[in-house]
N, C-alpha and C. Protein backbone atom coordinates (compact mmCIF):
# COMPACT_ATOMS: atom_id res chain seq x y z
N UNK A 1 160.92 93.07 53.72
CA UNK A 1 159.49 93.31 53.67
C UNK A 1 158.90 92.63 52.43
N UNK A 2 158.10 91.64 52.43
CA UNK A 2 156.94 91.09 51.66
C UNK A 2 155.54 91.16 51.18
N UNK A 3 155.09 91.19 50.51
CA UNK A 3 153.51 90.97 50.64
C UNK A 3 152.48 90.34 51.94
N UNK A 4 153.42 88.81 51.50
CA UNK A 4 152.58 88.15 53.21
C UNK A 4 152.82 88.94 54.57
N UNK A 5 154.45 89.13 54.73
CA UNK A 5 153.99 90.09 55.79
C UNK A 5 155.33 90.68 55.96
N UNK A 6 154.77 91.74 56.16
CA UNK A 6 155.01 93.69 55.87
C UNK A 6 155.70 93.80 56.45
N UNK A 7 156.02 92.90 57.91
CA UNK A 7 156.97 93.12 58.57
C UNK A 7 157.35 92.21 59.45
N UNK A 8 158.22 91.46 58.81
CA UNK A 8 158.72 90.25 59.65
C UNK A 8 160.06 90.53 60.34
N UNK A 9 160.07 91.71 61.06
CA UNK A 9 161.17 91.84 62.06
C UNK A 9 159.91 91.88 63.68
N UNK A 10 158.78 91.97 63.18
CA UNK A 10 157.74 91.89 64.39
C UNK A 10 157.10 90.58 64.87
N UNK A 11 157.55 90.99 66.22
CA UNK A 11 156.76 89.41 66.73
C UNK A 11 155.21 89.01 66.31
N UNK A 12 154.60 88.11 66.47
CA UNK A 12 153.33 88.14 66.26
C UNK A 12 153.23 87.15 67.59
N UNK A 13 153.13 88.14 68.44
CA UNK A 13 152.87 88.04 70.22
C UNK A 13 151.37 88.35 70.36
N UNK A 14 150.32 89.39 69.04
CA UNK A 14 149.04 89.33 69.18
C UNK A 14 148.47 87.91 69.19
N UNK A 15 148.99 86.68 68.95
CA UNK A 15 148.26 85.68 67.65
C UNK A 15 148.00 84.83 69.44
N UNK A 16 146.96 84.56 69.53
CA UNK A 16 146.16 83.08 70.08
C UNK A 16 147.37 82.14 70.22
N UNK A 17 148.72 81.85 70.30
CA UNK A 17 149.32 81.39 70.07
C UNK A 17 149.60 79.64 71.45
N UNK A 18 149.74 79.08 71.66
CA UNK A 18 150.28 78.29 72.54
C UNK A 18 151.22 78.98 74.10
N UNK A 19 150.47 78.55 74.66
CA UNK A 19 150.68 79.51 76.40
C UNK A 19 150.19 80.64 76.97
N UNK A 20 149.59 81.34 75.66
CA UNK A 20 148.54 82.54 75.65
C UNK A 20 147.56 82.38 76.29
N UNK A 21 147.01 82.51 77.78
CA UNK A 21 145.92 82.07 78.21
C UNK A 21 144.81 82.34 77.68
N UNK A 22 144.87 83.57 76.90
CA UNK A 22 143.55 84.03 76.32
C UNK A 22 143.36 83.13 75.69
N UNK A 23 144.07 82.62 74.83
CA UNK A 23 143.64 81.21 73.66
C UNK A 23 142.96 80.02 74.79
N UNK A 24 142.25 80.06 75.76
CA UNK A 24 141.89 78.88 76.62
C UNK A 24 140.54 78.86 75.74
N UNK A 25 140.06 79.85 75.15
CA UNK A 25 138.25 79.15 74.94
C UNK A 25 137.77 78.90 75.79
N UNK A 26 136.45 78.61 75.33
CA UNK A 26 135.39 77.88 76.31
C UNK A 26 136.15 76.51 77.11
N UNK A 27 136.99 76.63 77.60
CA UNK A 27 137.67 75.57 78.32
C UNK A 27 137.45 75.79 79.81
N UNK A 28 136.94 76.33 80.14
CA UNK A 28 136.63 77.04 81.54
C UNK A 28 135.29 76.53 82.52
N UNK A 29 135.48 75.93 83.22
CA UNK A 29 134.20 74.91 83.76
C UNK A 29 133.10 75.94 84.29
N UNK A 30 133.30 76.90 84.83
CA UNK A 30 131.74 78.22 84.03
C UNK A 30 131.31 78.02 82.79
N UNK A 31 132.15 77.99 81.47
CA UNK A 31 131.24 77.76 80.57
C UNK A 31 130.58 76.55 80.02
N UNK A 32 131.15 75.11 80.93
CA UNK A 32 130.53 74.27 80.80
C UNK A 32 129.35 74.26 81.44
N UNK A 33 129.13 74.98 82.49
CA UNK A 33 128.08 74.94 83.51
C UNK A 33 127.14 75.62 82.44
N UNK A 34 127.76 76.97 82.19
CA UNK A 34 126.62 77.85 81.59
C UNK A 34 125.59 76.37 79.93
N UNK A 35 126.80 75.96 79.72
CA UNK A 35 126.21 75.41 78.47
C UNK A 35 125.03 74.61 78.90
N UNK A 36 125.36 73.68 80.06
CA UNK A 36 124.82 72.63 80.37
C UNK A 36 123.36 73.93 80.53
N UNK A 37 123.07 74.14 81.15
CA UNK A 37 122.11 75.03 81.47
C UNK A 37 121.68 75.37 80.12
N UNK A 38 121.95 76.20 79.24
CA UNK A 38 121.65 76.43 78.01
C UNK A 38 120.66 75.06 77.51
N UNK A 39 121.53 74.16 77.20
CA UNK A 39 121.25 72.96 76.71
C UNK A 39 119.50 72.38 77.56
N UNK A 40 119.38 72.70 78.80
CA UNK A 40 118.35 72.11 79.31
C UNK A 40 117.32 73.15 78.97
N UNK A 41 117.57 74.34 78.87
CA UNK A 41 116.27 75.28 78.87
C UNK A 41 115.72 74.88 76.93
N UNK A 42 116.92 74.70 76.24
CA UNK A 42 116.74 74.46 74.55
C UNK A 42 116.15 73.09 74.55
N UNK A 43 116.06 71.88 75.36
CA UNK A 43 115.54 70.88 75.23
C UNK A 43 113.83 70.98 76.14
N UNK A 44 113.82 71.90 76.64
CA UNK A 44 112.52 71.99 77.32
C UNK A 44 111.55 73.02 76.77
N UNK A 45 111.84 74.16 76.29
CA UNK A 45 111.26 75.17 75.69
C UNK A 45 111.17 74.74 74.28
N UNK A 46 109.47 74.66 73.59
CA UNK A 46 109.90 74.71 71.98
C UNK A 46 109.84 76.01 71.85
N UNK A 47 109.78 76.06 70.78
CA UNK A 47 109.50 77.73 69.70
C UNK A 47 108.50 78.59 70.19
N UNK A 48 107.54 77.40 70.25
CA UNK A 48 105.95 77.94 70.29
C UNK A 48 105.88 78.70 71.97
N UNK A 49 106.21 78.03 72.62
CA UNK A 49 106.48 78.08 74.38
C UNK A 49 107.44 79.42 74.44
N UNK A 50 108.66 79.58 73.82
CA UNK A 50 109.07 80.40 73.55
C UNK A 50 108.15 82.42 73.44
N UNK A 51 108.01 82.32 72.48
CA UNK A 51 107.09 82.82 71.79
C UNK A 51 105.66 83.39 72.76
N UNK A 52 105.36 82.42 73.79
CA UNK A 52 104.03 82.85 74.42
C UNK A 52 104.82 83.51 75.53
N UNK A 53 106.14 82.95 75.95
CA UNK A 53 107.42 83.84 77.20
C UNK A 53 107.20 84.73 76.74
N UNK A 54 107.64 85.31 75.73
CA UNK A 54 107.81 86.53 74.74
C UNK A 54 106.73 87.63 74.99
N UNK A 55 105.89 86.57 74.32
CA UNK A 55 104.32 88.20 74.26
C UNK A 55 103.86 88.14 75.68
N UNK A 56 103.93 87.25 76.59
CA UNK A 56 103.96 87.62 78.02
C UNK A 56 104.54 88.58 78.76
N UNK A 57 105.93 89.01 78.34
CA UNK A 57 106.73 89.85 78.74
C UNK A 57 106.36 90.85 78.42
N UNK A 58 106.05 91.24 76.98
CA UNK A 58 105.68 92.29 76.33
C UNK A 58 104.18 92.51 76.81
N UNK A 59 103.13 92.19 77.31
CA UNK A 59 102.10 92.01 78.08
C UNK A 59 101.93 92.96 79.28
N UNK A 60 103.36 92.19 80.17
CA UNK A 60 103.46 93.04 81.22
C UNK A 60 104.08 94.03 80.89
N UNK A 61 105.13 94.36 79.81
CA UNK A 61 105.97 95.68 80.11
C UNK A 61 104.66 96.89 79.48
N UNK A 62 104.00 96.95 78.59
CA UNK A 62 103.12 97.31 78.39
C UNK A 62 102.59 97.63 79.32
N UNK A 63 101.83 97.16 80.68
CA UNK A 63 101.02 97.62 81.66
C UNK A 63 102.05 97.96 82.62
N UNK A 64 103.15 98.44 82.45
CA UNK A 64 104.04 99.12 83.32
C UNK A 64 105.04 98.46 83.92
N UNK A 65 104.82 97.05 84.02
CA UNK A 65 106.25 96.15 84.45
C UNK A 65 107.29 96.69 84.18
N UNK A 66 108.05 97.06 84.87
CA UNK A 66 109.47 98.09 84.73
C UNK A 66 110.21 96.59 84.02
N UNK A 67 110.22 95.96 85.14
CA UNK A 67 111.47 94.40 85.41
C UNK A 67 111.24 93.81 83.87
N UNK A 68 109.87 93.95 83.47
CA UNK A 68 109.71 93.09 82.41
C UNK A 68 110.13 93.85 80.98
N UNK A 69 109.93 95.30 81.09
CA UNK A 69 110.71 96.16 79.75
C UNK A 69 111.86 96.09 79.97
N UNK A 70 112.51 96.18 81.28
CA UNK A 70 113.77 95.97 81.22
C UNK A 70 114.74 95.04 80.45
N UNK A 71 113.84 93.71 81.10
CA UNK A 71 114.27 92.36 80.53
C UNK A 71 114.33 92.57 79.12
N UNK A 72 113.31 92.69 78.36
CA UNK A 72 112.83 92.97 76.59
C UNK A 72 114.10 94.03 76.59
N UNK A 73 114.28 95.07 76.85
CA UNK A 73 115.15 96.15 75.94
C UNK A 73 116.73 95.55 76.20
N UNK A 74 116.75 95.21 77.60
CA UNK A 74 118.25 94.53 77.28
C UNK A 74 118.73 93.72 76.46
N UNK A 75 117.73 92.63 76.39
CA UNK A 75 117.53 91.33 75.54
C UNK A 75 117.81 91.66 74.39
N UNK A 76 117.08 92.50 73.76
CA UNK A 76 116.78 93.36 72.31
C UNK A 76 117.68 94.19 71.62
N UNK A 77 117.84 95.15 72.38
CA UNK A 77 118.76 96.12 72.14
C UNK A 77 120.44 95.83 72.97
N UNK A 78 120.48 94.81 73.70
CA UNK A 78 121.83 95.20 74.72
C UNK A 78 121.54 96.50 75.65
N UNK A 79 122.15 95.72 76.62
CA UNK A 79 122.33 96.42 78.47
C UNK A 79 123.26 97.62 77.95
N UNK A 80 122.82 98.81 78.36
CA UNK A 80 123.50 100.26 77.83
C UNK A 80 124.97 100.07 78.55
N UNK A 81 125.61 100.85 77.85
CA UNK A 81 127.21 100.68 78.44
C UNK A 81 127.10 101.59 79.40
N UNK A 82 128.39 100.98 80.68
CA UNK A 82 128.06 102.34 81.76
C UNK A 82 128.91 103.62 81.02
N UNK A 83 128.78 104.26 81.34
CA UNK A 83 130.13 105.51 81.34
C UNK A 83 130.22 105.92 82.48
N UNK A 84 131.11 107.32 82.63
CA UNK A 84 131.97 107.55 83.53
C UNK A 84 132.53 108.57 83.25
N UNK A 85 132.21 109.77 83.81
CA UNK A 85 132.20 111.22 83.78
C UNK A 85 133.08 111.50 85.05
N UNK A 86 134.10 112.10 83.75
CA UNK A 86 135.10 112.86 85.20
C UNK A 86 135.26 114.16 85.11
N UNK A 87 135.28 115.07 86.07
CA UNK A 87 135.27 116.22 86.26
C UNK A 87 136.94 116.98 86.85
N UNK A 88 137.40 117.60 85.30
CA UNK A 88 138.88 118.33 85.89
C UNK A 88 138.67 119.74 86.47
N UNK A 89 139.23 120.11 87.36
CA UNK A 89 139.31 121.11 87.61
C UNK A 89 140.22 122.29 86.48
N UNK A 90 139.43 123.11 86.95
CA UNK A 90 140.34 124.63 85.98
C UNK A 90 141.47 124.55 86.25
N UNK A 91 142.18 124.40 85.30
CA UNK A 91 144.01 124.68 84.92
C UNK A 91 144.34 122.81 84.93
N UNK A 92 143.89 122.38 84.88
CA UNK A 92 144.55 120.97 85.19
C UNK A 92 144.88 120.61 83.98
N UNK A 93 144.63 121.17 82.72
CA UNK A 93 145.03 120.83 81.34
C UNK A 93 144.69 119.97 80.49
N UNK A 94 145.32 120.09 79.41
CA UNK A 94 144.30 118.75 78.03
C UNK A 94 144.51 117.43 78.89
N UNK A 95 143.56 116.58 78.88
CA UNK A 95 143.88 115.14 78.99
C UNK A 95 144.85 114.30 78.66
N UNK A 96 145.28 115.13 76.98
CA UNK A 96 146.11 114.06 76.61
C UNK A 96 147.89 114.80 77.19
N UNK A 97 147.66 115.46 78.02
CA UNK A 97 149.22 115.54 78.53
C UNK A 97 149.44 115.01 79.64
N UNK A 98 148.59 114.24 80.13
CA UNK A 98 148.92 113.68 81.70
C UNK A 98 149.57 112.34 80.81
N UNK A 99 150.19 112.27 81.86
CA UNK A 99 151.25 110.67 81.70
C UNK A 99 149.69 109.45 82.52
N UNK A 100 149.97 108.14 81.68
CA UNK A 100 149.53 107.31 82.19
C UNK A 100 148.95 107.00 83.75
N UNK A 101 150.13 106.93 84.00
CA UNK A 101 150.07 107.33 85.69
C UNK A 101 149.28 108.07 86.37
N UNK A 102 149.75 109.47 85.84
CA UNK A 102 148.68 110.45 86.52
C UNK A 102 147.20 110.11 86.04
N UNK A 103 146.74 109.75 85.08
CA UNK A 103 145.60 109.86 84.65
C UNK A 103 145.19 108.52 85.60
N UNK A 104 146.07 107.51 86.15
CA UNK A 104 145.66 106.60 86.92
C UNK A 104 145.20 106.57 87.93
N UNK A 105 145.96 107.66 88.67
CA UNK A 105 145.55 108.38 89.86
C UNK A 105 144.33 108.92 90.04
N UNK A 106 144.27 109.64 88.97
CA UNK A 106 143.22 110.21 89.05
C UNK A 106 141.89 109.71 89.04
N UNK A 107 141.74 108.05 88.01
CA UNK A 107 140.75 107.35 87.98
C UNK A 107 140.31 107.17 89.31
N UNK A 108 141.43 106.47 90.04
CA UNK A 108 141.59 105.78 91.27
C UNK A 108 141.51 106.34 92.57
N UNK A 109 141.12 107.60 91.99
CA UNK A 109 140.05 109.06 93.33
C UNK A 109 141.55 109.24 94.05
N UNK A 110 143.10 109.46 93.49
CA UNK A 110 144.36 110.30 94.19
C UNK A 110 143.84 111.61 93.76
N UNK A 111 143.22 112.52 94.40
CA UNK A 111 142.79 113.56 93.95
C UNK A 111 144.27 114.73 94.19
N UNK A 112 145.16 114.42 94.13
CA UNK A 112 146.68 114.38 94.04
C UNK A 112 147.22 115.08 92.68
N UNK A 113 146.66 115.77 91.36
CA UNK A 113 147.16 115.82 90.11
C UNK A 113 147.97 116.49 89.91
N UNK A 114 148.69 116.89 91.20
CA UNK A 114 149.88 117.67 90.55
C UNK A 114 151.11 117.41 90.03
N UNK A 115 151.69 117.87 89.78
CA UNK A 115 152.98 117.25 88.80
C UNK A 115 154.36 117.22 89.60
């Protein structure tokens, strides 16, 4: 054990490494598409044009445009996370004693939890 690292009997299988698909990046011809697109709306829109989109939106959400506050608060704040409320029945016990599995089942509507 070292300073640099604490524990070099561990792989470093987290790291971006070579064959790791996650390490692909923007290498993915969706995100070339998306860019290209990007790129045309940034060469056609200035600031100013921008800006009149803007208080337009805010215009309509003001007079009740649902679609258009929508647009603004997602934009602004981020699209709310979903959640996901599950309901155990009496006696079915703490959460954290179901095995993986079972708790899989259970996501996956095996309304099955017995042991």
């Amino acid at each position: 054990m070292n300073e640099e690292n604490p524990n070099p009997e561990k792989k470093k299988s987290h790291l971006f490494g070579p064959g790791n698909k996650a390490a692909a990046g923007h290498k993915r011809p969706h995100h070339k598409a998306v860019r290209a697109l990007q790129n045309c709306i940034y060469e056609e829109v200035t600031p100013e044009e921008l800006s009149k989109i803007v208080r337009k939106l805010i215009w309509k959400a003001k007079r009740g445009d649902v679609k258009a506050a929508q647009i603004l608060l997602d934009r602004s704040l981020g699209k709310p996370v979903q959640s996901m409320e599950m309901i155990l029945n009496e006696g079915d016990g703490d959460m954290r004693e179901f095995t993986q599995d079972e708790l899989m089942r259970m996501i996956m509507g095996d309304g099955n939890n017995n042991n």
